[in-house]
C-alpha atoms as a PDB file:
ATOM      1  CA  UNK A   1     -58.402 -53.122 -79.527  1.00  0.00           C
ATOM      2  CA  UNK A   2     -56.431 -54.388 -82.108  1.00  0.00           C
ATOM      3  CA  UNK A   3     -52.600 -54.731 -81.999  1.00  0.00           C
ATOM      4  CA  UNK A   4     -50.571 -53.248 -84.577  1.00  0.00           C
ATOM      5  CA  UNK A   5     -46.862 -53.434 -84.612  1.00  0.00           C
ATOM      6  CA  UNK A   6     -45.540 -52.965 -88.313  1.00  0.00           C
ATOM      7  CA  UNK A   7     -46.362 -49.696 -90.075  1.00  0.00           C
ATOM      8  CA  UNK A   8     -45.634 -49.873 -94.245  1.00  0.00           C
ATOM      9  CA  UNK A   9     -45.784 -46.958 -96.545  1.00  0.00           C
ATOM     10  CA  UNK A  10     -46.247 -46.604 -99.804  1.00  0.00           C
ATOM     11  CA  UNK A  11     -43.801 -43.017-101.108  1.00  0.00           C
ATOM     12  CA  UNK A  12     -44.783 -41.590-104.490  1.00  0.00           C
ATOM     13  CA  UNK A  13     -47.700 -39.705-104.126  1.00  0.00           C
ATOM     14  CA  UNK A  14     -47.715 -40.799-100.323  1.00  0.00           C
ATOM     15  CA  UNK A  15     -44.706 -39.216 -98.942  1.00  0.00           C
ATOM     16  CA  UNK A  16     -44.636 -36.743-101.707  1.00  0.00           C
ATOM     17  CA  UNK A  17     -46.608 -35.273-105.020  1.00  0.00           C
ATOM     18  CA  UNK A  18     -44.769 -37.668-107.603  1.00  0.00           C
ATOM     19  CA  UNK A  19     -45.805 -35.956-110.588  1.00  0.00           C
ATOM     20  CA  UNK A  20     -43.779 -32.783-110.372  1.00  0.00           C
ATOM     21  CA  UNK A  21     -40.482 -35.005-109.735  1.00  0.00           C
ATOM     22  CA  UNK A  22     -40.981 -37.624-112.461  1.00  0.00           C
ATOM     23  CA  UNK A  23     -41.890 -34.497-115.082  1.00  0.00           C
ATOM     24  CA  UNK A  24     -39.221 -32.895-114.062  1.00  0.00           C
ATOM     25  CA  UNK A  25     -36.901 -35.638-114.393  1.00  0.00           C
ATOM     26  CA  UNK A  26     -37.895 -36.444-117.375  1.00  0.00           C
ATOM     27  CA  UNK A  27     -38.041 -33.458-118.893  1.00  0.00           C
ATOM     28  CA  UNK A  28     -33.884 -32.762-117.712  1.00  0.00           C
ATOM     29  CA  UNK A  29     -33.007 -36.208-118.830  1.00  0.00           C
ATOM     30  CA  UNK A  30     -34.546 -36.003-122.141  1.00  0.00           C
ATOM     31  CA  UNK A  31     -32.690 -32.109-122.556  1.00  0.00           C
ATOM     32  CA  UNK A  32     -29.406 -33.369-121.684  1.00  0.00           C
ATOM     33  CA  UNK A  33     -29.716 -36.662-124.124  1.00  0.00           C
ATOM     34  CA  UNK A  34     -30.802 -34.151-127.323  1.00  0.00           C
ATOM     35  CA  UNK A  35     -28.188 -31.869-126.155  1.00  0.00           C
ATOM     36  CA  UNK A  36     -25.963 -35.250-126.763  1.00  0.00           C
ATOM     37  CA  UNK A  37     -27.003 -36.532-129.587  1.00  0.00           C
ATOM     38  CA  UNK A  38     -29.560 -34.368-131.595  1.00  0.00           C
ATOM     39  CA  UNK A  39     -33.771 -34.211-131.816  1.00  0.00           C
ATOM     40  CA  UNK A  40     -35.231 -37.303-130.743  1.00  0.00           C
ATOM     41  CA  UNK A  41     -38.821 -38.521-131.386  1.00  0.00           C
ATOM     42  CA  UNK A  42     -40.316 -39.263-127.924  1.00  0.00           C
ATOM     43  CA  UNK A  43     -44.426 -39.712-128.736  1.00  0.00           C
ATOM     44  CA  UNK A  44     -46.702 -39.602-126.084  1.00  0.00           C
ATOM     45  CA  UNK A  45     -48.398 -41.742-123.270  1.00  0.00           C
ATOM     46  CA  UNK A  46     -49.863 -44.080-125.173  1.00  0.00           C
ATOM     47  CA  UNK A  47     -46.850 -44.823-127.421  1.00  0.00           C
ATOM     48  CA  UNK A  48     -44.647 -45.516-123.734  1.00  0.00           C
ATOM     49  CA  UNK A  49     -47.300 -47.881-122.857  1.00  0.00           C
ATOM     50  CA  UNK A  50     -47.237 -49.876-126.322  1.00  0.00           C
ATOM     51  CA  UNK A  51     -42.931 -49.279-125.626  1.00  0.00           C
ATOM     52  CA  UNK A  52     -42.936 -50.935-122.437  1.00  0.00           C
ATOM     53  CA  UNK A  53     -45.141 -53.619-123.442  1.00  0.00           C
ATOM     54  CA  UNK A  54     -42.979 -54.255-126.233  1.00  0.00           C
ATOM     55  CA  UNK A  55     -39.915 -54.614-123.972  1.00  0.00           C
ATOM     56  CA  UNK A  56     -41.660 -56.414-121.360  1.00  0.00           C
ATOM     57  CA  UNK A  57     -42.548 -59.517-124.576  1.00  0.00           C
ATOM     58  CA  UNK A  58     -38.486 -59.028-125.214  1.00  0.00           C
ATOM     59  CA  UNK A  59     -37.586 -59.354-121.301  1.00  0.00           C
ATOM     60  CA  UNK A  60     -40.533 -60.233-118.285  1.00  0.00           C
ATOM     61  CA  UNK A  61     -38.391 -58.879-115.880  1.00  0.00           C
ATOM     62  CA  UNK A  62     -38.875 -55.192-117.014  1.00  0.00           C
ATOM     63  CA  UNK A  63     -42.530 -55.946-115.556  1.00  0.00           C
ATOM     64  CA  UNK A  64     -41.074 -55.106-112.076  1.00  0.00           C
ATOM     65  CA  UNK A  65     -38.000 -53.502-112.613  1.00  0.00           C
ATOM     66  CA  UNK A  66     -38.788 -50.361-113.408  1.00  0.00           C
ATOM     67  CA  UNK A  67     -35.036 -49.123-113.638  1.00  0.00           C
ATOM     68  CA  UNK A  68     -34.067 -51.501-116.281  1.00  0.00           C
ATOM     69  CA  UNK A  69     -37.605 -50.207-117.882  1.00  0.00           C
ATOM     70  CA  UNK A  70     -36.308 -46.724-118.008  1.00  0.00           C
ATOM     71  CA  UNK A  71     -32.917 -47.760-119.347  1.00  0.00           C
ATOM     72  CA  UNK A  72     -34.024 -49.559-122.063  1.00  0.00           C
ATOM     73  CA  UNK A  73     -36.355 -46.943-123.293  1.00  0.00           C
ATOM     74  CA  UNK A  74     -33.300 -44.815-124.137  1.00  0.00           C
ATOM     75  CA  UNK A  75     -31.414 -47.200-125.167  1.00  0.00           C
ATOM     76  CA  UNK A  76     -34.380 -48.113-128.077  1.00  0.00           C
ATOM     77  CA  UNK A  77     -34.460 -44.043-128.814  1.00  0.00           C
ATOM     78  CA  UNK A  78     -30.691 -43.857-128.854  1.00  0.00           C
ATOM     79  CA  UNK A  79     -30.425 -47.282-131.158  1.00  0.00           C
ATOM     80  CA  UNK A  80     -29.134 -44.852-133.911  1.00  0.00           C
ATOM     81  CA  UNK A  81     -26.443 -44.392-132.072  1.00  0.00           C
ATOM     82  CA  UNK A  82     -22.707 -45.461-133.097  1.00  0.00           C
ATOM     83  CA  UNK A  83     -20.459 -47.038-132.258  1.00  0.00           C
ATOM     84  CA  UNK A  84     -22.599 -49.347-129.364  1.00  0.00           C
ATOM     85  CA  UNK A  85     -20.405 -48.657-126.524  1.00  0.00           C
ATOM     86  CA  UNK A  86     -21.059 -44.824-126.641  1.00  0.00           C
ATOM     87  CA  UNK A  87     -24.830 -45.867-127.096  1.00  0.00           C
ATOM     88  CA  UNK A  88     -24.484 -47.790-123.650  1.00  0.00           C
ATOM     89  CA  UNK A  89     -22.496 -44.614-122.019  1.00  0.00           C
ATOM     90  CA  UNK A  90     -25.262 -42.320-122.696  1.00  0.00           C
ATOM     91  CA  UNK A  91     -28.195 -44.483-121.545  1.00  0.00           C
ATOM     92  CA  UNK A  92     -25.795 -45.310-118.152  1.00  0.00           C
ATOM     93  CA  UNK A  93     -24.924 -41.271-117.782  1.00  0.00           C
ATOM     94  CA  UNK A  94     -29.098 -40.700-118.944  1.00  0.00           C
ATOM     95  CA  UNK A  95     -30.495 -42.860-115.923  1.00  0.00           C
ATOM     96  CA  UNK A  96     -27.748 -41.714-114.128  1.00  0.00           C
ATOM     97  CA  UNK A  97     -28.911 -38.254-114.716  1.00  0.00           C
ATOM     98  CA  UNK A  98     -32.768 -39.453-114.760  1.00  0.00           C
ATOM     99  CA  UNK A  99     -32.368 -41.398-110.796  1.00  0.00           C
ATOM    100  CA  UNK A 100     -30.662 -38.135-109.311  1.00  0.00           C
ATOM    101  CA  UNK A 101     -33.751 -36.100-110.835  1.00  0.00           C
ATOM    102  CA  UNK A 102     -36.011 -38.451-109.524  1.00  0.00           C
ATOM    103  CA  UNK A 103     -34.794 -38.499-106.034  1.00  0.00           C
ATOM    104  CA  UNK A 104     -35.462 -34.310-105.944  1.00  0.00           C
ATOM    105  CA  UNK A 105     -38.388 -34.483-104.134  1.00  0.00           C
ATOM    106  CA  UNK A 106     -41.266 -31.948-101.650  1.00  0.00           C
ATOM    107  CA  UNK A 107     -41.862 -34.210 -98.577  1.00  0.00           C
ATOM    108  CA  UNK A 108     -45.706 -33.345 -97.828  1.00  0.00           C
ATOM    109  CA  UNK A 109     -46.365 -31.046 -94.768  1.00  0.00           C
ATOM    110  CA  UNK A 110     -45.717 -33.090 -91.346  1.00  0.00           C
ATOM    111  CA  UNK A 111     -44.700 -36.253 -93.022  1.00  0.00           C
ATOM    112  CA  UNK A 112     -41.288 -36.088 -91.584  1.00  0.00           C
ATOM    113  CA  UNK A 113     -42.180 -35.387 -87.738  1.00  0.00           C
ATOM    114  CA  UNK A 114     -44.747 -38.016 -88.196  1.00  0.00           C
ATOM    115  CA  UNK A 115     -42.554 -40.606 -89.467  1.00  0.00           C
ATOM    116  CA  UNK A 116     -40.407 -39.374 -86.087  1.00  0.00           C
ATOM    117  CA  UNK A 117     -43.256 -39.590 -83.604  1.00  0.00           C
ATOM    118  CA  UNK A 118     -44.705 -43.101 -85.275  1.00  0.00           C
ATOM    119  CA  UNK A 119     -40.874 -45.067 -85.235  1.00  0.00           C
ATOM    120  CA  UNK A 120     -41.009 -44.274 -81.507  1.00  0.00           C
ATOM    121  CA  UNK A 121     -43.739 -46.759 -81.037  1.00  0.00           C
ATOM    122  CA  UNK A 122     -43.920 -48.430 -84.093  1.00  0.00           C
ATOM    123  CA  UNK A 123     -41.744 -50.781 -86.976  1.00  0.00           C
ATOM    124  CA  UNK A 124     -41.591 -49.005 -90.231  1.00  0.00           C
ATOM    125  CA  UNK A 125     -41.348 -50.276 -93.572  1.00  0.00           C
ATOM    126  CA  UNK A 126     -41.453 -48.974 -97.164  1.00  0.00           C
ATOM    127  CA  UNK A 127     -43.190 -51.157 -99.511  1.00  0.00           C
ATOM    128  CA  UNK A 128     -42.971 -49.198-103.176  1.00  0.00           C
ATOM    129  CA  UNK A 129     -43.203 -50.293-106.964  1.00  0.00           C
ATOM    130  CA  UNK A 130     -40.726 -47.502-107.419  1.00  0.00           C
ATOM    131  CA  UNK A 131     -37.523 -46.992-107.320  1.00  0.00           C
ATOM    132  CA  UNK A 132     -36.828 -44.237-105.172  1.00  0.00           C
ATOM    133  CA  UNK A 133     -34.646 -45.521-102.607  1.00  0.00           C
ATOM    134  CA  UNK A 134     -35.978 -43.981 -99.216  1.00  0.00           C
ATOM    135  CA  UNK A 135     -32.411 -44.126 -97.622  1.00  0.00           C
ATOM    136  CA  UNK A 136     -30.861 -41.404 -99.900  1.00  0.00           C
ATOM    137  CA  UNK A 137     -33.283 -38.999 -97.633  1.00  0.00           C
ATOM    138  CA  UNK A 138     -32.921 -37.709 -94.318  1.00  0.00           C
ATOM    139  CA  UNK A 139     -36.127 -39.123 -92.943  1.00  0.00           C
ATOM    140  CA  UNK A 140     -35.157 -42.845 -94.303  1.00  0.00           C
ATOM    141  CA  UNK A 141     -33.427 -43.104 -90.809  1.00  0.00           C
ATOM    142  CA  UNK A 142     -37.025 -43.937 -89.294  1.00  0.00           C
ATOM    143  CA  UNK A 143     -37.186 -46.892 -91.403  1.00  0.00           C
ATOM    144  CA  UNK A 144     -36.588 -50.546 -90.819  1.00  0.00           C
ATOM    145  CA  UNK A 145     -36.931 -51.596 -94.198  1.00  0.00           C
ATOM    146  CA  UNK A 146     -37.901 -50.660 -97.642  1.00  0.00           C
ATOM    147  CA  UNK A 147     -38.707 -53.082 -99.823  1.00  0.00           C
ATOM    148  CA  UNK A 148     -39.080 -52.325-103.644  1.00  0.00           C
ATOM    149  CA  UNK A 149     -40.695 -53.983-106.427  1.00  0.00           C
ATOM    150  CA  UNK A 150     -37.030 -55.296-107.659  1.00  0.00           C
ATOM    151  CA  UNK A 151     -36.829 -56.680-104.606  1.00  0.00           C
ATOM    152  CA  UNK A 152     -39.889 -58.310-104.228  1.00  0.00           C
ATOM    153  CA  UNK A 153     -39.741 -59.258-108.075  1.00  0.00           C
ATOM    154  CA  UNK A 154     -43.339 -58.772-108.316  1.00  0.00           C
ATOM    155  CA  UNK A 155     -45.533 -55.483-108.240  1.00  0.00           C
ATOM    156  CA  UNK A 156     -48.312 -54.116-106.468  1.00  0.00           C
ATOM    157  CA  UNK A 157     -51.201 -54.947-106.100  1.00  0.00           C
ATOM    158  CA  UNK A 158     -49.616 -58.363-105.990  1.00  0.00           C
ATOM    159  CA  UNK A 159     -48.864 -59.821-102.478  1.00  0.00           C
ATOM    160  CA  UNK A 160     -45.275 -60.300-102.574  1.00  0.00           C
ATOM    161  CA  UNK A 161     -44.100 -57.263-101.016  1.00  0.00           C
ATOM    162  CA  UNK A 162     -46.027 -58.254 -97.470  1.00  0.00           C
ATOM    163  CA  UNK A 163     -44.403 -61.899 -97.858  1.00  0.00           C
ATOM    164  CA  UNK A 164     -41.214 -59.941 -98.328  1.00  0.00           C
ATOM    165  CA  UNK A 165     -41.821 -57.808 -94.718  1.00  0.00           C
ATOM    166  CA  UNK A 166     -42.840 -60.586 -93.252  1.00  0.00           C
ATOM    167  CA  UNK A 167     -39.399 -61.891 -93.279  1.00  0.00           C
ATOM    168  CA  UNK A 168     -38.108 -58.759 -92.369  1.00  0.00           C
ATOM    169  CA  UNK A 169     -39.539 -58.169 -88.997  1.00  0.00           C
ATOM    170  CA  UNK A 170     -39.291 -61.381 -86.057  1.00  0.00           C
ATOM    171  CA  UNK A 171     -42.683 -62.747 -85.074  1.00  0.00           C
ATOM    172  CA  UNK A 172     -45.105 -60.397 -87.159  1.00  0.00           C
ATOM    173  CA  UNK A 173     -48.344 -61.556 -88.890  1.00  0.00           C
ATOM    174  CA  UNK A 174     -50.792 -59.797 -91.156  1.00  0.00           C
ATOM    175  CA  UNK A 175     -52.837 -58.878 -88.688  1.00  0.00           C
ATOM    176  CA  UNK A 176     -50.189 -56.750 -86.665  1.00  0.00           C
ATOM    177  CA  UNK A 177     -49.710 -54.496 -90.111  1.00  0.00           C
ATOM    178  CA  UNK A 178     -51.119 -51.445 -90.696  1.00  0.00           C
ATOM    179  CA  UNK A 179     -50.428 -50.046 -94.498  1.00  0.00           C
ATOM    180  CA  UNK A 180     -50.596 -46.702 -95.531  1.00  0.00           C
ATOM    181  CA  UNK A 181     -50.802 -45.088 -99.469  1.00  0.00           C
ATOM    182  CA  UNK A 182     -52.407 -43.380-101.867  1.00  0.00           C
ATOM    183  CA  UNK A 183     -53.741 -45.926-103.954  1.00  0.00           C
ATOM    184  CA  UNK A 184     -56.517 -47.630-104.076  1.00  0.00           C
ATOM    185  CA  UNK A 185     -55.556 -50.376-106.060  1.00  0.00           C
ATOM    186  CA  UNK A 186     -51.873 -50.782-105.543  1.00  0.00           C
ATOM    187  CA  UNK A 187     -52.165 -49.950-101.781  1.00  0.00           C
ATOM    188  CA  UNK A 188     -55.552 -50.811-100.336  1.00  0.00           C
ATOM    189  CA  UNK A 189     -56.909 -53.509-102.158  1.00  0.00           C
ATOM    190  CA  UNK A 190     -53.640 -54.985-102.179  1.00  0.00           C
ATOM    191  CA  UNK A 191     -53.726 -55.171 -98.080  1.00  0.00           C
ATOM    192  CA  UNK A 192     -57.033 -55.622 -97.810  1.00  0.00           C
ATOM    193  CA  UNK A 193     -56.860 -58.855 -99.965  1.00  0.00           C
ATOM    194  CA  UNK A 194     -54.358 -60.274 -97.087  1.00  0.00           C
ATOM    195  CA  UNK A 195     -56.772 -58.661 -94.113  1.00  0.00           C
ATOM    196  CA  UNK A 196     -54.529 -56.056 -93.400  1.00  0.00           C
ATOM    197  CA  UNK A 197     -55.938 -52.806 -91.596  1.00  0.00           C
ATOM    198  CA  UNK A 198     -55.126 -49.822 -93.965  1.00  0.00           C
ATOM    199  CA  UNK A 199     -55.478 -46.075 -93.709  1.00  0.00           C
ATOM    200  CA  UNK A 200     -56.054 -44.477 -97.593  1.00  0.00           C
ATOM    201  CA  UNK A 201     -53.741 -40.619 -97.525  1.00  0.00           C
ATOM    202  CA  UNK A 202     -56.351 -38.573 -99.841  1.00  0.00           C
ATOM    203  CA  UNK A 203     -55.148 -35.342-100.442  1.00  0.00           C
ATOM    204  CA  UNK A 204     -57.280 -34.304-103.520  1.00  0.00           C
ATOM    205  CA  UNK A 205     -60.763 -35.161-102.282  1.00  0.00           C
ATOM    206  CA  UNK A 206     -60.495 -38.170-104.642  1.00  0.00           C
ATOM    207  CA  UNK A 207     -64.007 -39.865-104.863  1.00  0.00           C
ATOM    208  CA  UNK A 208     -63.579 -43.849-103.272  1.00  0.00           C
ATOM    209  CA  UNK A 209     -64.885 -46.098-106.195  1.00  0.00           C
ATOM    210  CA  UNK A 210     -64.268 -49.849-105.551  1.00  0.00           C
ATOM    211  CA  UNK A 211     -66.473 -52.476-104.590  1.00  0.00           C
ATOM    212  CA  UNK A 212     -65.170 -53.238-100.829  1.00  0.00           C
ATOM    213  CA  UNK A 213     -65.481 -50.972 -97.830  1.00  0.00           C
ATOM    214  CA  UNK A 214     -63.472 -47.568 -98.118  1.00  0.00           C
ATOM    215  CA  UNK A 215     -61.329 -47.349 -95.294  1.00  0.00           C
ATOM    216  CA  UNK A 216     -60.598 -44.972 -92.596  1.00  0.00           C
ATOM    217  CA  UNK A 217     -58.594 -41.987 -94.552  1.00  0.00           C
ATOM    218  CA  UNK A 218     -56.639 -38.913 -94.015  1.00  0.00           C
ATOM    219  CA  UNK A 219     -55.743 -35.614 -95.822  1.00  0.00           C
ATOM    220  CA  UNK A 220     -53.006 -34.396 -93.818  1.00  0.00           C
ATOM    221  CA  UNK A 221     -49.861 -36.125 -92.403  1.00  0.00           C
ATOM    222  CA  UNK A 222     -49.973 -33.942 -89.415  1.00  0.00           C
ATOM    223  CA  UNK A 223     -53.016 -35.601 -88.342  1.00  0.00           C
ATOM    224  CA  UNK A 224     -51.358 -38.912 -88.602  1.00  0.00           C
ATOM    225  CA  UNK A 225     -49.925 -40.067 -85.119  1.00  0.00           C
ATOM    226  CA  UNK A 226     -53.151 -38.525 -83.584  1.00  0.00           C
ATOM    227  CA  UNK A 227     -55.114 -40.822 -85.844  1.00  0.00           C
ATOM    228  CA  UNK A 228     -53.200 -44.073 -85.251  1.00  0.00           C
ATOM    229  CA  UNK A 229     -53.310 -43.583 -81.491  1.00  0.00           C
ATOM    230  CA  UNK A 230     -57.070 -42.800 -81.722  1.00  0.00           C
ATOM    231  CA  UNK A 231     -57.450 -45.983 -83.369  1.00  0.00           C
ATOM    232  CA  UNK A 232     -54.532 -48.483 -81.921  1.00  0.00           C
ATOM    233  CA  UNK A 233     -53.177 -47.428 -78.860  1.00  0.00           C
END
């Protein structure tokens, strides 16, 4: 049976249903800046795409850090704004605003008495492209680590997060890590590039549709420990 003795996570949409938190924080942030300043022309998906692109030509960092992303977004819709020191106060009190929002989050059922019942036995890590920093909850106490894509100055799918852990935890290879998330892109093809054993969380009866072996996969984080000791211990 193989060993595992590193657990990572993906969070949004892992830990908890991301959508509701970013609309929501997006929604407040964008209320409080037109309470500021006056109507302000958003657009739509599409036109945030073509933005960060845009930003990304100006500055290649933005690629991965996704806080300096959101930042300069307002400060392009706030570039009417004078004199350019107010300009910079409102986009710092906006992500200010935006990061507190964004941190309002639903844990899923049983995630946090998993988390509990796994750090007895296990090392956990966060590995996220977000920026939701895990230790401004509760739970983040079961933790070792988190690592973020700032941090790991790449994104995933890219490996650089697992190089990352790998310094984090004392005699640890790949083939001791178990990853679990939601996507199956970002989380499971990017472990099962480096042969890491992964468990997809699939809560919506999503349809697998990539080219490699699906996984073993779960719909319920109360199933969790049950699962891993099944299949580890």
């Amino acid at each position: 049976m193989k060993e595992i003795k590193l657990i990572t996570f993906d969070l949004d949409d892992t830990l908890w249903d991301n959508v509701p938190t970013i609309t929501r924080a997006e929604v407040d942030t964008r209320k409080w800046i037109e309470d500021k300043v006056g109507k302000i022309e958003w657009g739509g998906f599409n036109d945030f795409l073509k933005l960060r692109e845009d930003l990304i030509k100006e500055d290649p960092v933005i690629e991965w850090d996704i806080s300096k992303l959101r930042k300069e977004i307002f400060r392009k819709k706030l570039a009417h704004v004078e004199p350019l020191t107010l300009r910079n106060e409102l986009v710092d009190e906006a992500f200010s605003i935006f990061i507190s929002k964004r941190h309002e989050i639903e844990l899923f059922n049983g995630v946090e008495e998993a988390l509990r019942v796994l750090s007895k036995k296990y090392i956990l890590g966060v590995l996220t492209n977000g920026n939701a920093d895990v230790y401004r909850f509760k739970f983040g106490k079961y933790f070792n680590f988190a690592i973020s894509s700032l941090e790991a100055k790449n994104s995933k799918p890219n490996r650089a997060h697992f190089d990352v852990a790998l310094n984090k935890v004392d005699n640890i290879t790949f083939d001791q890590i178990l990853h679990i998330g939601d996507h199956q892109i970002n989380d499971i093809l990017f472990a099962y590039n480096l042969g890491i054993d992964t468990l997809w969380f699939n809560n919506n009866n999503a349809e697998w549709v990539q080219d490699f072996e699906k996984p073993a996969e779960f719909n319920s984080w109360n199933l969790l420990p049950e699962i891993i000791k099944n299949k580890y211990e």
